[in-house]
PDB file of N, CA and C in Angstrom:
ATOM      1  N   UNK A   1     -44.724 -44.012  -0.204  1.00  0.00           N
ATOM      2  CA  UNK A   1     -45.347 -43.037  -1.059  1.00  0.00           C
ATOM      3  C   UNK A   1     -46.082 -41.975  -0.259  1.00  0.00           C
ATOM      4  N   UNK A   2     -46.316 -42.237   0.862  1.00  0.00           N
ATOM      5  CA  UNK A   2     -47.213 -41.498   1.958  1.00  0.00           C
ATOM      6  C   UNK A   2     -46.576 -40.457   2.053  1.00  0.00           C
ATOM      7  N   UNK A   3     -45.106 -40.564   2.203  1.00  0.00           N
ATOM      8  CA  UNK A   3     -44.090 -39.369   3.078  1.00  0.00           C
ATOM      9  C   UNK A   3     -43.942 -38.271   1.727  1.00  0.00           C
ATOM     10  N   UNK A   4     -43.771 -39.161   0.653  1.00  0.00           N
ATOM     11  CA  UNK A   4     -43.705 -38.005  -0.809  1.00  0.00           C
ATOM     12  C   UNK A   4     -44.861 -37.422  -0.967  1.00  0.00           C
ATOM     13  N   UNK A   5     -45.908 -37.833  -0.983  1.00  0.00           N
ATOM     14  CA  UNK A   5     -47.170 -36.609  -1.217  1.00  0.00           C
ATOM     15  C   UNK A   5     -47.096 -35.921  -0.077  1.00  0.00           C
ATOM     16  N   UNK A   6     -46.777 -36.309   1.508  1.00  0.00           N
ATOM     17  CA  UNK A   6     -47.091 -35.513   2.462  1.00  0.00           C
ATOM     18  C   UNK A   6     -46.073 -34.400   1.821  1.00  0.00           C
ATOM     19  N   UNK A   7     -44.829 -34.703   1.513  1.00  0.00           N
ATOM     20  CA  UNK A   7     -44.011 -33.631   1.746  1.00  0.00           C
ATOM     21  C   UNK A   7     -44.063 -32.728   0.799  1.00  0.00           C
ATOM     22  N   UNK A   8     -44.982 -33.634  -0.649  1.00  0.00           N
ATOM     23  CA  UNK A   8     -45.041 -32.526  -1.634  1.00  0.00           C
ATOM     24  C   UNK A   8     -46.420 -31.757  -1.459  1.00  0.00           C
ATOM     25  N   UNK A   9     -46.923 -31.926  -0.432  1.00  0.00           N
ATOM     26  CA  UNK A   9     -48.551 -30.799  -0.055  1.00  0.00           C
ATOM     27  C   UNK A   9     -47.775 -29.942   1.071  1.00  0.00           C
ATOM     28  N   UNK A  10     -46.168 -30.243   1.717  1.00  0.00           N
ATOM     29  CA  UNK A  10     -45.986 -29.414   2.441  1.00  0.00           C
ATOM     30  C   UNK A  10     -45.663 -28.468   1.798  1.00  0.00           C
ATOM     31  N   UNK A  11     -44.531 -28.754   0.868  1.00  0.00           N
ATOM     32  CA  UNK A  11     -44.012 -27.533   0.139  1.00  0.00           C
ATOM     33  C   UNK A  11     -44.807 -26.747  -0.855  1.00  0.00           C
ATOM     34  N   UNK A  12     -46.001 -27.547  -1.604  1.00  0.00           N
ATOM     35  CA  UNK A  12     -47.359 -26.848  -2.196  1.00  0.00           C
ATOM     36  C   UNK A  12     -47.568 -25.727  -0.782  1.00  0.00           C
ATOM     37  N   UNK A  13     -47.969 -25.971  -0.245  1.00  0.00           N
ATOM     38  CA  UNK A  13     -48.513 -25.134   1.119  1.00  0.00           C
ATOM     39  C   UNK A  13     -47.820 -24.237   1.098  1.00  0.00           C
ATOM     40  N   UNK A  14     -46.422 -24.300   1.659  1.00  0.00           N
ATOM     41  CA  UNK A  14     -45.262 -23.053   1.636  1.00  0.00           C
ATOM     42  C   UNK A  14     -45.003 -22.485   0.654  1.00  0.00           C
ATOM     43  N   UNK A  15     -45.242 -22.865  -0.565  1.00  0.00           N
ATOM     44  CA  UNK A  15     -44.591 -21.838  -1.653  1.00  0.00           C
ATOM     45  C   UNK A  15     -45.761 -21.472  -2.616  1.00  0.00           C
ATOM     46  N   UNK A  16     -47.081 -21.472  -1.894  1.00  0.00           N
ATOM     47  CA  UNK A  16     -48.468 -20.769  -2.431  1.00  0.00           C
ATOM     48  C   UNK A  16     -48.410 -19.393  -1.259  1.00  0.00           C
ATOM     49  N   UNK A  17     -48.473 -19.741   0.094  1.00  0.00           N
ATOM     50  CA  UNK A  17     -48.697 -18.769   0.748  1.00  0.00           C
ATOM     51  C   UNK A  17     -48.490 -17.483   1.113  1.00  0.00           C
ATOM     52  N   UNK A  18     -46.916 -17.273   0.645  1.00  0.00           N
ATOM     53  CA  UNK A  18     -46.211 -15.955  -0.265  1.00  0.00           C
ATOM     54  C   UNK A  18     -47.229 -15.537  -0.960  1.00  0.00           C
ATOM     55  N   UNK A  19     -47.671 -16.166  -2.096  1.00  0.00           N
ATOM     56  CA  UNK A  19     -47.794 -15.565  -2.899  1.00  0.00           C
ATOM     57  C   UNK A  19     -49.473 -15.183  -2.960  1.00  0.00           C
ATOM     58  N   UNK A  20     -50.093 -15.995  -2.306  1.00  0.00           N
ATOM     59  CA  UNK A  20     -51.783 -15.263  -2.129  1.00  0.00           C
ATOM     60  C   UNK A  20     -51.370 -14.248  -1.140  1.00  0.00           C
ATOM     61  N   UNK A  21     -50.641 -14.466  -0.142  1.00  0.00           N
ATOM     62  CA  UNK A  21     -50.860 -13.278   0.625  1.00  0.00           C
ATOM     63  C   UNK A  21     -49.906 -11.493   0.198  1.00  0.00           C
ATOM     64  N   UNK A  22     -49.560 -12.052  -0.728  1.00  0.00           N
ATOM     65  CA  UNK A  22     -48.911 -10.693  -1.236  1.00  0.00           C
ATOM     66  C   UNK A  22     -49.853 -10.367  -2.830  1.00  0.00           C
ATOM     67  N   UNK A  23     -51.086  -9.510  -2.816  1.00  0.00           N
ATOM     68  CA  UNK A  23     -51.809  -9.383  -4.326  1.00  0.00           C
ATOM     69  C   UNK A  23     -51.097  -7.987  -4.160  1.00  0.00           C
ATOM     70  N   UNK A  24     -50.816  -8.191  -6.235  1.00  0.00           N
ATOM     71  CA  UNK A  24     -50.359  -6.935  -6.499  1.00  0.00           C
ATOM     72  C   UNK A  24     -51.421  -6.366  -7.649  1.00  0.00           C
ATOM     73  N   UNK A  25     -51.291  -4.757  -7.981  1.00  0.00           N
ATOM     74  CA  UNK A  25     -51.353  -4.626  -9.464  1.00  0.00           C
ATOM     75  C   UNK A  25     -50.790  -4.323 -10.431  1.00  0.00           C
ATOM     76  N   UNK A  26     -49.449  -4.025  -9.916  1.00  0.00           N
ATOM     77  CA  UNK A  26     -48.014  -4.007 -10.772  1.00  0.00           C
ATOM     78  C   UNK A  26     -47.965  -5.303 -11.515  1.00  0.00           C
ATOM     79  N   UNK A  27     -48.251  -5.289 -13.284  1.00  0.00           N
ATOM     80  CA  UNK A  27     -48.168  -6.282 -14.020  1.00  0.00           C
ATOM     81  C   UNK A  27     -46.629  -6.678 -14.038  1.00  0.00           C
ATOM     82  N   UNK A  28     -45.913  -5.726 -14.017  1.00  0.00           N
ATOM     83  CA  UNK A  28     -44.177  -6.407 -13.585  1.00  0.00           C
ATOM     84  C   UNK A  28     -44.032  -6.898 -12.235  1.00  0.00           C
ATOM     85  N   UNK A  29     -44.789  -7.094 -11.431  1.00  0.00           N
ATOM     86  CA  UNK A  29     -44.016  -7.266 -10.022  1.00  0.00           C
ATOM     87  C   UNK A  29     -44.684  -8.761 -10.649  1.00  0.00           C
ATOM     88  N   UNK A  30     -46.093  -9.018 -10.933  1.00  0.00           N
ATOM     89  CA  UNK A  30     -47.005 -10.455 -11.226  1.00  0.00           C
ATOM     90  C   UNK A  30     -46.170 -11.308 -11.860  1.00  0.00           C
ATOM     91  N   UNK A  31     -45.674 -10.825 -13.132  1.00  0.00           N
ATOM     92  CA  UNK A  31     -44.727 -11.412 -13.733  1.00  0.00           C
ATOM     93  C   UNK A  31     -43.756 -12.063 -13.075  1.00  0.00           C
ATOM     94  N   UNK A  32     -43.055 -10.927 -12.398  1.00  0.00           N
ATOM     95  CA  UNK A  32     -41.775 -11.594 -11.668  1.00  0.00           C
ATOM     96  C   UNK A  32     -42.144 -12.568 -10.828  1.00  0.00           C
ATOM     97  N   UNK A  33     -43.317 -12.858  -9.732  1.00  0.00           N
ATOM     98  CA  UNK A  33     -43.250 -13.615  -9.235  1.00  0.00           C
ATOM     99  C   UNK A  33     -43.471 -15.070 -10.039  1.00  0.00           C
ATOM    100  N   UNK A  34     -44.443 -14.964 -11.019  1.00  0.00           N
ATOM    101  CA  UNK A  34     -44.828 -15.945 -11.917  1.00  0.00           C
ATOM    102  C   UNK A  34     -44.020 -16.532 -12.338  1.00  0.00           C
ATOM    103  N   UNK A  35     -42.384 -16.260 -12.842  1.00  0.00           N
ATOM    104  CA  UNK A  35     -41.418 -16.776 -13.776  1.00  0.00           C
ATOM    105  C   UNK A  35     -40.805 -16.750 -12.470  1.00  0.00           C
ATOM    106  N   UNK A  36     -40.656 -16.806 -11.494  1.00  0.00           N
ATOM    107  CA  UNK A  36     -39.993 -17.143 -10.610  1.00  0.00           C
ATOM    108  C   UNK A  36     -40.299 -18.255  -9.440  1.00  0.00           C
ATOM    109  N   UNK A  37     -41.311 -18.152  -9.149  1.00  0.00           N
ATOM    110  CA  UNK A  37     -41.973 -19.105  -8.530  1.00  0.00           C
ATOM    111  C   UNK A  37     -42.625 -20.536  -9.347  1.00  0.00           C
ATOM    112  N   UNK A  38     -43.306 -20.572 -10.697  1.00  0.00           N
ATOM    113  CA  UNK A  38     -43.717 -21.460 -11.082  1.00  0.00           C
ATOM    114  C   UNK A  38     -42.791 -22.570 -11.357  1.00  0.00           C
ATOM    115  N   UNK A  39     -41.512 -22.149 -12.062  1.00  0.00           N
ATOM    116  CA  UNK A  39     -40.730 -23.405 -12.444  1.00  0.00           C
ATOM    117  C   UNK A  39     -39.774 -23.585 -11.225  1.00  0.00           C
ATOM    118  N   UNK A  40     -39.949 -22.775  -9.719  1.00  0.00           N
ATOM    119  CA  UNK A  40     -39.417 -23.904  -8.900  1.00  0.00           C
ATOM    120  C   UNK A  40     -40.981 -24.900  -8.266  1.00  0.00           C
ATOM    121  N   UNK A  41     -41.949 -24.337  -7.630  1.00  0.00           N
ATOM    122  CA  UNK A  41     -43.052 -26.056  -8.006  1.00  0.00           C
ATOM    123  C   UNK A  41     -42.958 -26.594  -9.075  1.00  0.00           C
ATOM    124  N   UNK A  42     -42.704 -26.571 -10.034  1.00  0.00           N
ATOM    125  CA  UNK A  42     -42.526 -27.473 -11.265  1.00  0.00           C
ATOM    126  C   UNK A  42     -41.692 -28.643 -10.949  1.00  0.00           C
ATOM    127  N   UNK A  43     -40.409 -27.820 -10.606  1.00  0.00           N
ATOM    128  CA  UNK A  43     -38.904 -28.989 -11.095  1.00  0.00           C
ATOM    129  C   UNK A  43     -39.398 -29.325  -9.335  1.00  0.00           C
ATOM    130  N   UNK A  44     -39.412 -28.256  -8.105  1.00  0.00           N
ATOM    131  CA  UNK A  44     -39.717 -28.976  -6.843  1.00  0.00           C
ATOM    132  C   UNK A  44     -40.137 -30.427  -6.465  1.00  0.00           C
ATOM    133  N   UNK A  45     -41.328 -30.474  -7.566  1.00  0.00           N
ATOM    134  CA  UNK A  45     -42.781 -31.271  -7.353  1.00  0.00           C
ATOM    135  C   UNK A  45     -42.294 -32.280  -7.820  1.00  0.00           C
ATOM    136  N   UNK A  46     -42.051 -32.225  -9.666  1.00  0.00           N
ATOM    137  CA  UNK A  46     -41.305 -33.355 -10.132  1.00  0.00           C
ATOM    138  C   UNK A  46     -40.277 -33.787  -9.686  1.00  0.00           C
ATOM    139  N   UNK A  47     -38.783 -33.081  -9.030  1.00  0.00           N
ATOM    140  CA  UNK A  47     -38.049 -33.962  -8.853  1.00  0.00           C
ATOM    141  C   UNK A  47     -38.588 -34.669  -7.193  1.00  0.00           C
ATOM    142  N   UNK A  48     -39.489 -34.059  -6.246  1.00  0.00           N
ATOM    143  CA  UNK A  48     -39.681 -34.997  -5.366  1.00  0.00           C
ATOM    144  C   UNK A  48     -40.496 -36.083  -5.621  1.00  0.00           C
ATOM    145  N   UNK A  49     -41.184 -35.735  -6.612  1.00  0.00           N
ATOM    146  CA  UNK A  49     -41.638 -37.572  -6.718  1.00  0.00           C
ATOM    147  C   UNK A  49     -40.867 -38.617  -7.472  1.00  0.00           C
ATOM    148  N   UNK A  50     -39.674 -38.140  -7.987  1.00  0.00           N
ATOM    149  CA  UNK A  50     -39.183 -38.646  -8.897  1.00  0.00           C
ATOM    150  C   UNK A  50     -37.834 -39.496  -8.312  1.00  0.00           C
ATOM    151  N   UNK A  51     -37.509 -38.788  -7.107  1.00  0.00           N
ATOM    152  CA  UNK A  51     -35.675 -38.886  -6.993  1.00  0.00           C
ATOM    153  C   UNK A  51     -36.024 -39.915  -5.822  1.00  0.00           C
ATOM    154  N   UNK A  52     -35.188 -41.054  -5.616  1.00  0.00           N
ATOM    155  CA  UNK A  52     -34.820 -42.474  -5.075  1.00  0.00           C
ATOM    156  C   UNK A  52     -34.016 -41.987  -3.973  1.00  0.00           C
ATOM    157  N   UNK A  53     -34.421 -42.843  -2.825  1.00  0.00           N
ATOM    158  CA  UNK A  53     -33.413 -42.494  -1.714  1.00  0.00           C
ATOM    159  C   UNK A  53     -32.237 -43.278  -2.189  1.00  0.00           C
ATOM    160  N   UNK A  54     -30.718 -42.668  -1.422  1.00  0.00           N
ATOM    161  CA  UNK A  54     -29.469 -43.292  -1.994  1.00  0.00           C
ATOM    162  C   UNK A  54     -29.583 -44.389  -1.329  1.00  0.00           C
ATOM    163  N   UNK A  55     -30.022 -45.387  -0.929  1.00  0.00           N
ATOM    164  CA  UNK A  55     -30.029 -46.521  -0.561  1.00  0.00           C
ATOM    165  C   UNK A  55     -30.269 -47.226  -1.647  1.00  0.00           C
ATOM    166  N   UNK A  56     -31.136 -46.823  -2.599  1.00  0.00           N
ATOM    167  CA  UNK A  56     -31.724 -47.532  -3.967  1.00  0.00           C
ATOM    168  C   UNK A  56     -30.446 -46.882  -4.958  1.00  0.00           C
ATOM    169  N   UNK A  57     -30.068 -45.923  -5.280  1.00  0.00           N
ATOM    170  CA  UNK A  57     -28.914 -46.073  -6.120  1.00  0.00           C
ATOM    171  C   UNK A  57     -27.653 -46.538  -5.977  1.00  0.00           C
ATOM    172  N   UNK A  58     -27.555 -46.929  -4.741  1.00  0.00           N
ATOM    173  CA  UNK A  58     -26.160 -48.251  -4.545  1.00  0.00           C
ATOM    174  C   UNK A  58     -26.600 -49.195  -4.463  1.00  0.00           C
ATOM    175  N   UNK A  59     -27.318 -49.634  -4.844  1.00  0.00           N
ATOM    176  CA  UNK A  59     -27.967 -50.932  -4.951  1.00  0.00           C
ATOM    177  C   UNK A  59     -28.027 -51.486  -6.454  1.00  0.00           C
ATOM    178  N   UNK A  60     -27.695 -50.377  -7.312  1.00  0.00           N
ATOM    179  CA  UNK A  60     -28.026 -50.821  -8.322  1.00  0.00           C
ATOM    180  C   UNK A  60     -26.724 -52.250  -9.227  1.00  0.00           C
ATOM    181  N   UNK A  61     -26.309 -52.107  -8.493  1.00  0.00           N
ATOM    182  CA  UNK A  61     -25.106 -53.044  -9.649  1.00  0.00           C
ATOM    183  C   UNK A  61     -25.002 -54.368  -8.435  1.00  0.00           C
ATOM    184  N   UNK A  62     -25.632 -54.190  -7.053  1.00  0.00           N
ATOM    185  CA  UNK A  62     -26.261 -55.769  -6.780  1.00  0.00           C
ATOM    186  C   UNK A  62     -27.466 -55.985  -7.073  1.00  0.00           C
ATOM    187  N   UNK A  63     -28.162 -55.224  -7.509  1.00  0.00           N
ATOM    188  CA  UNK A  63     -29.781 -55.513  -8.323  1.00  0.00           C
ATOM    189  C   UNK A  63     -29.129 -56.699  -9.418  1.00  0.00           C
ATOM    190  N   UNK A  64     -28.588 -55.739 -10.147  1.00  0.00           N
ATOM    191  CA  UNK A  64     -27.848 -56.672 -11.348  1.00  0.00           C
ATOM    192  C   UNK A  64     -27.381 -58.079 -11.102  1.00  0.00           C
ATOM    193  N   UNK A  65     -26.479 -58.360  -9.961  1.00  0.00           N
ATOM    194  CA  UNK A  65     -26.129 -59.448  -9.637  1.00  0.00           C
ATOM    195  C   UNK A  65     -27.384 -60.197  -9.125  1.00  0.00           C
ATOM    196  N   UNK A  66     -28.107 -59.622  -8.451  1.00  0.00           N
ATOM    197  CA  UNK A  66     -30.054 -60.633  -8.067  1.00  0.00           C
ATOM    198  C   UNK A  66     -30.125 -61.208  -9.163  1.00  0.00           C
ATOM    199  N   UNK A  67     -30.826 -60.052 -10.194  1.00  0.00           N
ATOM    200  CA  UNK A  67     -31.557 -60.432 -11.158  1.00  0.00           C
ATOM    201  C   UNK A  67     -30.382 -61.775 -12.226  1.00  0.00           C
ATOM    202  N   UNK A  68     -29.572 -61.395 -12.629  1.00  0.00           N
ATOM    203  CA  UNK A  68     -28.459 -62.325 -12.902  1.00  0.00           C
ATOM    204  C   UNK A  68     -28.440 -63.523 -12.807  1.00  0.00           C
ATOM    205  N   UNK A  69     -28.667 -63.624 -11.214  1.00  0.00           N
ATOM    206  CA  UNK A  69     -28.115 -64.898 -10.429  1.00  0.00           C
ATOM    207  C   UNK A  69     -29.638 -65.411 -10.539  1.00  0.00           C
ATOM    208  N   UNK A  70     -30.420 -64.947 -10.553  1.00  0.00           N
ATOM    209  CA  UNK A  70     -31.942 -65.716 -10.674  1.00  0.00           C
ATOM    210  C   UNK A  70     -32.163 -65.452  -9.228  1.00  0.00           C
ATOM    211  N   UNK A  71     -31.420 -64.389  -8.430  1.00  0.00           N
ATOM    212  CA  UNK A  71     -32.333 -64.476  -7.083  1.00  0.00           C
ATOM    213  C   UNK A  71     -31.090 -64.914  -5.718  1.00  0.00           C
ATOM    214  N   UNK A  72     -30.276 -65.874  -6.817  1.00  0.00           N
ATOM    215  CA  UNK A  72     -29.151 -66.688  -5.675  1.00  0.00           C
ATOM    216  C   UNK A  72     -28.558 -65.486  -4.908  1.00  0.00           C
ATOM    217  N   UNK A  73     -27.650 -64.371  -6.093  1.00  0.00           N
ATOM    218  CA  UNK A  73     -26.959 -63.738  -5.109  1.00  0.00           C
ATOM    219  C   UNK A  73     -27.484 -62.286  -4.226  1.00  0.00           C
ATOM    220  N   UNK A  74     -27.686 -62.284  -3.084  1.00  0.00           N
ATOM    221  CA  UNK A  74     -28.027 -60.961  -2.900  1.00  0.00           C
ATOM    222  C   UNK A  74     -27.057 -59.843  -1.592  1.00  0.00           C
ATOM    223  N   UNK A  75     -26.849 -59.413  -2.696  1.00  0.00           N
ATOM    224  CA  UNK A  75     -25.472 -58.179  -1.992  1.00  0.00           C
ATOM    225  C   UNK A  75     -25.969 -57.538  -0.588  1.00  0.00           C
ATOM    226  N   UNK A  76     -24.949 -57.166   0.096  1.00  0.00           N
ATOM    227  CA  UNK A  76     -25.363 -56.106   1.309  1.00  0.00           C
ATOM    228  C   UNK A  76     -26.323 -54.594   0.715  1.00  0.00           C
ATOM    229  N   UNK A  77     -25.734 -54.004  -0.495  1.00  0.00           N
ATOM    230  CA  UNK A  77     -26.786 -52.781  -0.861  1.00  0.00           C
ATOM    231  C   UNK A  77     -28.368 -52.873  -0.928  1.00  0.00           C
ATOM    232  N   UNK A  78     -28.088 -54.399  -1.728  1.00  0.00           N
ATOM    233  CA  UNK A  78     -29.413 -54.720  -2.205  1.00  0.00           C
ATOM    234  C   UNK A  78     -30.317 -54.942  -1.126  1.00  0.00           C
ATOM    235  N   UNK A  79     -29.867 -55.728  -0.096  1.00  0.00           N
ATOM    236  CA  UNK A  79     -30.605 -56.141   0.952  1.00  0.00           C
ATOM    237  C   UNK A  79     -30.780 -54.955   1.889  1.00  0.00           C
ATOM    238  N   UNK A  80     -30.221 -54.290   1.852  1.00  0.00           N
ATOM    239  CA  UNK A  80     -30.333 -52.585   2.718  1.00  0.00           C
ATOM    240  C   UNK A  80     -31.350 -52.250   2.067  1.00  0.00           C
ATOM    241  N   UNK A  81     -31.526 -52.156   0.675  1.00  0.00           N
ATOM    242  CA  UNK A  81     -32.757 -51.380   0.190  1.00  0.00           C
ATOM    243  C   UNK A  81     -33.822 -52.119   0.303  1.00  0.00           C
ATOM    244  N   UNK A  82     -33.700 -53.345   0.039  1.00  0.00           N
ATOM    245  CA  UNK A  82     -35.534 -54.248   0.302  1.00  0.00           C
ATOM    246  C   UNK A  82     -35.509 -53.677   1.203  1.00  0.00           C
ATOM    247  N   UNK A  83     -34.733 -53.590   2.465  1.00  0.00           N
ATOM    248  CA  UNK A  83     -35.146 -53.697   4.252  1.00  0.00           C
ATOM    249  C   UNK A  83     -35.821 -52.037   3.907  1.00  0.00           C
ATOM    250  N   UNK A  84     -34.760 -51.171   3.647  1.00  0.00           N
ATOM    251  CA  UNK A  84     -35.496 -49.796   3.450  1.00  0.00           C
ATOM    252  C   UNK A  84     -36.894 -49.379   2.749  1.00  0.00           C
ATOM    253  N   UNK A  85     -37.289 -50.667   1.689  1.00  0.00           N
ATOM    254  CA  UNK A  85     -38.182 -50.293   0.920  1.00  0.00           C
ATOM    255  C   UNK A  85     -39.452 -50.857   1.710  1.00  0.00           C
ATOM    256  N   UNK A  86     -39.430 -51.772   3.019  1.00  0.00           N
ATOM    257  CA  UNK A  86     -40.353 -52.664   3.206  1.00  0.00           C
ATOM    258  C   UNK A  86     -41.192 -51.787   4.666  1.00  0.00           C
ATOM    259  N   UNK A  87     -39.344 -50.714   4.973  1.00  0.00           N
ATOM    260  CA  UNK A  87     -39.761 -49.670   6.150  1.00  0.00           C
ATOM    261  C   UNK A  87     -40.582 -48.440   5.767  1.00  0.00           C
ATOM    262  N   UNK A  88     -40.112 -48.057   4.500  1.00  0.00           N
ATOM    263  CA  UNK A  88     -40.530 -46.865   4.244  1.00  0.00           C
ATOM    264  C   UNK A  88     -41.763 -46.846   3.333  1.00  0.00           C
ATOM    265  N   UNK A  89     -42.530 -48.202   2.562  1.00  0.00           N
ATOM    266  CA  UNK A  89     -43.403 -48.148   1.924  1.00  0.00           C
ATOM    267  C   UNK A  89     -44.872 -49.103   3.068  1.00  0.00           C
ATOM    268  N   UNK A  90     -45.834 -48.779   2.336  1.00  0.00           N
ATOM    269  CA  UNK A  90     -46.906 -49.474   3.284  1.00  0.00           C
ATOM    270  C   UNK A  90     -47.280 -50.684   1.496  1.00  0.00           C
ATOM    271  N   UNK A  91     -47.630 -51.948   2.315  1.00  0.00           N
ATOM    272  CA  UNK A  91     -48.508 -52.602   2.017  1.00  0.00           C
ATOM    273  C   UNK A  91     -49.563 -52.241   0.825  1.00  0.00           C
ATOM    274  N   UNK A  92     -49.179 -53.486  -0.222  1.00  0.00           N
ATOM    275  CA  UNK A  92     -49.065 -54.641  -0.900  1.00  0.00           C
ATOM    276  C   UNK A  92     -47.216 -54.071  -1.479  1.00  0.00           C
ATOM    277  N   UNK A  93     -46.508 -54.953  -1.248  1.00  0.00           N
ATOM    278  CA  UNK A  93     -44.750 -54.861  -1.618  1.00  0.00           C
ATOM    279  C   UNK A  93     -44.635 -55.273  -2.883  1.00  0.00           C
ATOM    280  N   UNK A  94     -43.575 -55.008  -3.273  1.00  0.00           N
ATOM    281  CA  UNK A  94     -43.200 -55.714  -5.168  1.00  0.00           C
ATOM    282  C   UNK A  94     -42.411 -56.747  -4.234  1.00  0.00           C
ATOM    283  N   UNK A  95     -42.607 -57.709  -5.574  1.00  0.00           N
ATOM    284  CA  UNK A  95     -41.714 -58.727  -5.091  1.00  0.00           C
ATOM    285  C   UNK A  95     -39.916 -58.154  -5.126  1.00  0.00           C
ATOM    286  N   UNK A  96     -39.013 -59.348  -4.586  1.00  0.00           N
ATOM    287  CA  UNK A  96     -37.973 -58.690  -4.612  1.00  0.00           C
ATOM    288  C   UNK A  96     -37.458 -58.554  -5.932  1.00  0.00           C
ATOM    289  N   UNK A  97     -37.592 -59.855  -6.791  1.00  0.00           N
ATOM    290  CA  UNK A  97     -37.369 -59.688  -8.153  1.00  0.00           C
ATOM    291  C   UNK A  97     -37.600 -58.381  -8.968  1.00  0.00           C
ATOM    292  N   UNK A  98     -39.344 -58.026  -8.658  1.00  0.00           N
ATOM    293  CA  UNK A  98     -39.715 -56.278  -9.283  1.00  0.00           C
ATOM    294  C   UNK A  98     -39.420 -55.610  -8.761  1.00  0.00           C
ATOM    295  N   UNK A  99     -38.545 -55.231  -7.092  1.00  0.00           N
ATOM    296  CA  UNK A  99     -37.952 -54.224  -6.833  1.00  0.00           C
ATOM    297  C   UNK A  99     -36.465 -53.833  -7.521  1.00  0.00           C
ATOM    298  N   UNK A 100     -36.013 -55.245  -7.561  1.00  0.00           N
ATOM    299  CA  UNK A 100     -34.767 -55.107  -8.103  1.00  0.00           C
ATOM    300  C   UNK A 100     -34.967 -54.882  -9.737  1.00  0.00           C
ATOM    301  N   UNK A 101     -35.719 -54.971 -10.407  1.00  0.00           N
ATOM    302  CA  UNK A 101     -35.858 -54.433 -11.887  1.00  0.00           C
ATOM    303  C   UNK A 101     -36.466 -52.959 -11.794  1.00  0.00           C
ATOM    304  N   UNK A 102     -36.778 -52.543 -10.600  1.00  0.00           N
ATOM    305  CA  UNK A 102     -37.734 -51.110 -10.984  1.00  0.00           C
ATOM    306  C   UNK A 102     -35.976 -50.422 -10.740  1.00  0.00           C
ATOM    307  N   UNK A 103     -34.987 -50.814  -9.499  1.00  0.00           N
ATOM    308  CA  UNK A 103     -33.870 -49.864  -8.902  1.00  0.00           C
ATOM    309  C   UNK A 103     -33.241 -50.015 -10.731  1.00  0.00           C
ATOM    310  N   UNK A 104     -32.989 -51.507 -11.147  1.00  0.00           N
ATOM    311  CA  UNK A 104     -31.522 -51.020 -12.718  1.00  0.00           C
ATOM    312  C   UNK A 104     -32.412 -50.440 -13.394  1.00  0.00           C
ATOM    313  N   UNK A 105     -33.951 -50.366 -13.543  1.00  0.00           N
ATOM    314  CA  UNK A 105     -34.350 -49.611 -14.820  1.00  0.00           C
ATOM    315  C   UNK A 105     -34.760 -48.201 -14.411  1.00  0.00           C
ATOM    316  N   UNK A 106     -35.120 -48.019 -13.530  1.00  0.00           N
ATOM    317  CA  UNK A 106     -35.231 -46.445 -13.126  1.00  0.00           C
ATOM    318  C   UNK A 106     -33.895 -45.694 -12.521  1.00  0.00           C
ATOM    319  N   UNK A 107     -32.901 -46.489 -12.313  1.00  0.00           N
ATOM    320  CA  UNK A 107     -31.861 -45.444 -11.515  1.00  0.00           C
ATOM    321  C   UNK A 107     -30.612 -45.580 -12.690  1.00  0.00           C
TER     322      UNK A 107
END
């Protein structure tokens, strides 16, 4: 979660600084930047906190087989993504059971 806020205060950063450093008083130029700039931080912001590395969306149909199997079976995808989720997140982990229900119900 560290690397998604870092990266979403990077791109906050870059796509404010245009725009304080250019003041206008052309109410059409304000505009334009306004309807142009706001709904890309919008969809930017939301889809980076939102979108799953592809390691977690091929995983999803051996999630299914985990959860299924009660745990017995666990696929090569699936086990790529715990390993990915255990590298790329810090401390306290979901269990594997709630990782594998967050990948079929969110992806």
């Amino acid at each position: 979660m560290d690397l998604l806020r870092t990266l979403g205060m990077i791109l906050l950063a870059c796509a404010c600084a245009p725009t304080m450093a250019h003041e206008t008083s052309d109410p059409f130029e304000s505009a334009t930047y306004g309807t142009t700039l706001l709904p890309f931080i919008i969809v930017g912001g939301t889809t980076a906190l939102t979108v799953w590395n592809t390691n977690m969306k091929s995983a999803k149909s051996d999630a299914l087989a985990f959860i299924g199997s009660g745990g017995e079976i666990r696929g090569a995808q699936f086990e790529q993504a715990v390993r990915y989720y255990h590298s790329a997140y810090s401390q306290p982990y979901m269990s594997d059971e709630q990782l594998a229900l967050a990948i079929v119900t969110s992806i």
